[in-house]
Protein backbone atom coordinates (compact mmCIF):
# COMPACT_ATOMS: atom_id res chain seq x y z
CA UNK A 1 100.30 95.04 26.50
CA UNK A 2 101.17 95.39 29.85
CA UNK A 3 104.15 97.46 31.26
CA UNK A 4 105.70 94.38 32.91
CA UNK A 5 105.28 92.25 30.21
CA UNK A 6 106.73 94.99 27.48
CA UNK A 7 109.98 95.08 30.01
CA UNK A 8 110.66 91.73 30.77
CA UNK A 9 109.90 89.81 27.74
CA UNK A 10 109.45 92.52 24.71
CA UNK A 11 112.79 94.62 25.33
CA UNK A 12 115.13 91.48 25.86
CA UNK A 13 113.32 90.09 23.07
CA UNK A 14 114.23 93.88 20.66
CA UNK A 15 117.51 94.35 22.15
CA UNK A 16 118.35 90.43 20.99
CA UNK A 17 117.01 90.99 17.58
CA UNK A 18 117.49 94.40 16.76
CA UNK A 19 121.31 95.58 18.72
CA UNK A 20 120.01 99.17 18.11
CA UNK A 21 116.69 100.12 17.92
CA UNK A 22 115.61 103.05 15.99
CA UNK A 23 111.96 104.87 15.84
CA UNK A 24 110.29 107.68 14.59
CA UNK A 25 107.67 110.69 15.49
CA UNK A 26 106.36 113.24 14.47
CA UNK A 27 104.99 116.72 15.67
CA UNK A 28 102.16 117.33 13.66
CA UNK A 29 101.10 120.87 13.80
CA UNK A 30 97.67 122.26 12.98
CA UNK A 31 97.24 125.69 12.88
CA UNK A 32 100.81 126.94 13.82
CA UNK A 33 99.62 126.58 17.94
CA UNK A 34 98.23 122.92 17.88
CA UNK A 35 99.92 119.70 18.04
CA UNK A 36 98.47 115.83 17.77
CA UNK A 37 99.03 114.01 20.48
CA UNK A 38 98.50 110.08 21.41
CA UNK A 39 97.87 108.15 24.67
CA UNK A 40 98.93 104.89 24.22
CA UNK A 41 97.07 101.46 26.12
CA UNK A 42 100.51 100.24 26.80
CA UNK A 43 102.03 103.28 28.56
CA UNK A 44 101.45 106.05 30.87
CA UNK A 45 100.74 109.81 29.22
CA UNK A 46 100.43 111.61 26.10
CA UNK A 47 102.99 110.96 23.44
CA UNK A 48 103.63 112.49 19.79
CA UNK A 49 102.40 109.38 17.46
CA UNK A 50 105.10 107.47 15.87
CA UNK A 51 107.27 104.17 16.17
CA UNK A 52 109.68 101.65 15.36
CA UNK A 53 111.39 101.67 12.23
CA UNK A 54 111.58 98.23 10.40
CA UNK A 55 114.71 96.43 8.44
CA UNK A 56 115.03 97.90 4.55
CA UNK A 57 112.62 100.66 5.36
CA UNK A 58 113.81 104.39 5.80
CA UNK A 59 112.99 107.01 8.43
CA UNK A 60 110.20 108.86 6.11
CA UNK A 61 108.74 105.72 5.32
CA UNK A 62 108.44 104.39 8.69
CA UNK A 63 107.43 107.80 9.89
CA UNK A 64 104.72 107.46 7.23
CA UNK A 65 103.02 104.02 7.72
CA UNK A 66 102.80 104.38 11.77
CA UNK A 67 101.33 107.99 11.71
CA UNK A 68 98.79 106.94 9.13
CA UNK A 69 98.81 103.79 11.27
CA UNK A 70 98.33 105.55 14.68
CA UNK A 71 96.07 108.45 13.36
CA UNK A 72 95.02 108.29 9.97
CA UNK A 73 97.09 111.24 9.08
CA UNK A 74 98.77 111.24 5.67
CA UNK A 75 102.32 113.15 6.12
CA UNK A 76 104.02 115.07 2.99
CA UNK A 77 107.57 117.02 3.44
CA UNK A 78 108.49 116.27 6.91
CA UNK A 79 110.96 118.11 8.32
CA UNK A 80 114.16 116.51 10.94
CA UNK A 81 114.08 118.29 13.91
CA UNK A 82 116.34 116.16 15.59
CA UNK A 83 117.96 112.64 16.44
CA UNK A 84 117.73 112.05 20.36
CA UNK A 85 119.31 109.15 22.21
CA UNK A 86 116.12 107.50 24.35
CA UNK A 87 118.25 105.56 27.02
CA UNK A 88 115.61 106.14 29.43
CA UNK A 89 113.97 103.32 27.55
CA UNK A 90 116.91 100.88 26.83
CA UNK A 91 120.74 101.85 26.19
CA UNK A 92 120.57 101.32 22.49
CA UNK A 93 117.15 103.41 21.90
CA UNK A 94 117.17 106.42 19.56
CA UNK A 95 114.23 108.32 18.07
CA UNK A 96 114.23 111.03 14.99
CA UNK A 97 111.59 113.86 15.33
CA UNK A 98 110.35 115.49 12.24
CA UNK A 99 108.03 118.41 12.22
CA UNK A 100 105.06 117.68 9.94
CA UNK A 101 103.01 121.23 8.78
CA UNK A 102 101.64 119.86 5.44
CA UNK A 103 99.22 116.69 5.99
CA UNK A 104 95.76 115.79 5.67
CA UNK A 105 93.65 113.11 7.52
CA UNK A 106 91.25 111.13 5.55
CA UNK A 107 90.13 109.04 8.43
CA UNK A 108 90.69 108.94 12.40
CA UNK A 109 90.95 104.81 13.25
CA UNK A 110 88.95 103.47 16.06
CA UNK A 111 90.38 103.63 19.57
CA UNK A 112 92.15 100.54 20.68
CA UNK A 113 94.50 98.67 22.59
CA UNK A 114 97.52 100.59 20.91
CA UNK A 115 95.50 103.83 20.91
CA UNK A 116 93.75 104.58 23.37
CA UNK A 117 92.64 108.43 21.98
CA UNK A 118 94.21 111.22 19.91
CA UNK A 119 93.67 114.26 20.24
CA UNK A 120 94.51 117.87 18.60
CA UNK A 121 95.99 120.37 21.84
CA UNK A 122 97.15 123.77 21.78
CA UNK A 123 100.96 123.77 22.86
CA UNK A 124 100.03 126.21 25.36
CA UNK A 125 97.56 123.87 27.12
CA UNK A 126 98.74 120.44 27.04
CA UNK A 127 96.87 117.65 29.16
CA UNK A 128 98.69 117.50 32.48
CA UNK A 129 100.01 113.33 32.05
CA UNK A 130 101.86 115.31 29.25
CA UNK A 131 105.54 112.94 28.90
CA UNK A 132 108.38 115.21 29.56
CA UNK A 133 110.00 114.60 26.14
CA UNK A 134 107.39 116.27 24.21
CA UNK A 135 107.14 118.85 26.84
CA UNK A 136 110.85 119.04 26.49
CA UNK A 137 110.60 118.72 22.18
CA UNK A 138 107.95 121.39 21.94
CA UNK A 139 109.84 124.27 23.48
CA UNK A 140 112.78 123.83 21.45
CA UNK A 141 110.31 124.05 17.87
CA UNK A 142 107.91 126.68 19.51
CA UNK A 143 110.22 128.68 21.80
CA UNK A 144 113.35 128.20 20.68
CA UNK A 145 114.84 126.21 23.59
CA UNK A 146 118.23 124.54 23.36
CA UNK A 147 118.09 121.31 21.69
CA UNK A 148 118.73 118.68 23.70
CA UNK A 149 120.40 115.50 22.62
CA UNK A 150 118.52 113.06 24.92
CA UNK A 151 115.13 111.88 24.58
């Protein structure tokens, strides 16, 4: 979907329905150095995979059906690393971050218009179209950075 089209007819369109809208991602983390990262066909850069979360459905089970979604990964025991106000986005965006050590991956889906690519990096070499939130998200879980509250 097209940038333009995602602001001018998708947001009004959440914001209407949805007064707050919540999602959810995860940093999954192979090998204690390595994270899984997404590039969207929507939206600029590499993201952590995740998204929205969906009426009568909780944050590990939304976190759960769009990673395995997104990558094919199967999550078990994530761990809340945070809740982060996204206003960047839209002034009634939030996202919870969970840390995810203990998965597996049974299949990788075909690249397409939501994903473009995933892709394993090593925290110390991340692709340079890196988004500044998970630039921002990794050095508070691998250097111990001050937590910031916004997205």
């Amino acid at each position: 979907m097209p940038r333009r089209l995602m602001k001018t007819v998708m947001f009004p369109y959440w914001r209407l329905t949805r007064g707050m809208t919540v999602g959810v991602q995860a940093v999954i983390i192979r090998g204690g150095s390595e994270v899984l990262l997404i590039r969207h066909g929507y939206r600029p850069g590499w993201h952590f995979p995740g998204g929205g979360v969906e009426w009568r459905e909780t944050f590990p089970e939304a976190l759960a059906r769009e990673v395995e979604e997104e990558t094919g990964v199967i999550i078990k025991e994530p761990r809340l690393h945070g809740l982060f106000a996204n206003f960047r986005t839209a002034p009634c965006d939030h996202i919870a971050l969970y840390i995810v050590e203990n998965w597996e991956q049974p299949r990788i889906p075909e690249p397409g218009f939501e994903i473009r690519e995933q892709r394993f990096v090593p925290t110390s070499e991340l692709p340079e179209d890196t988004v500044h939130a998970v630039r921002r998200r990794l050095g508070e879980i691998f250097r111990g950075a001050p937590i910031n509250e916004h997205w």
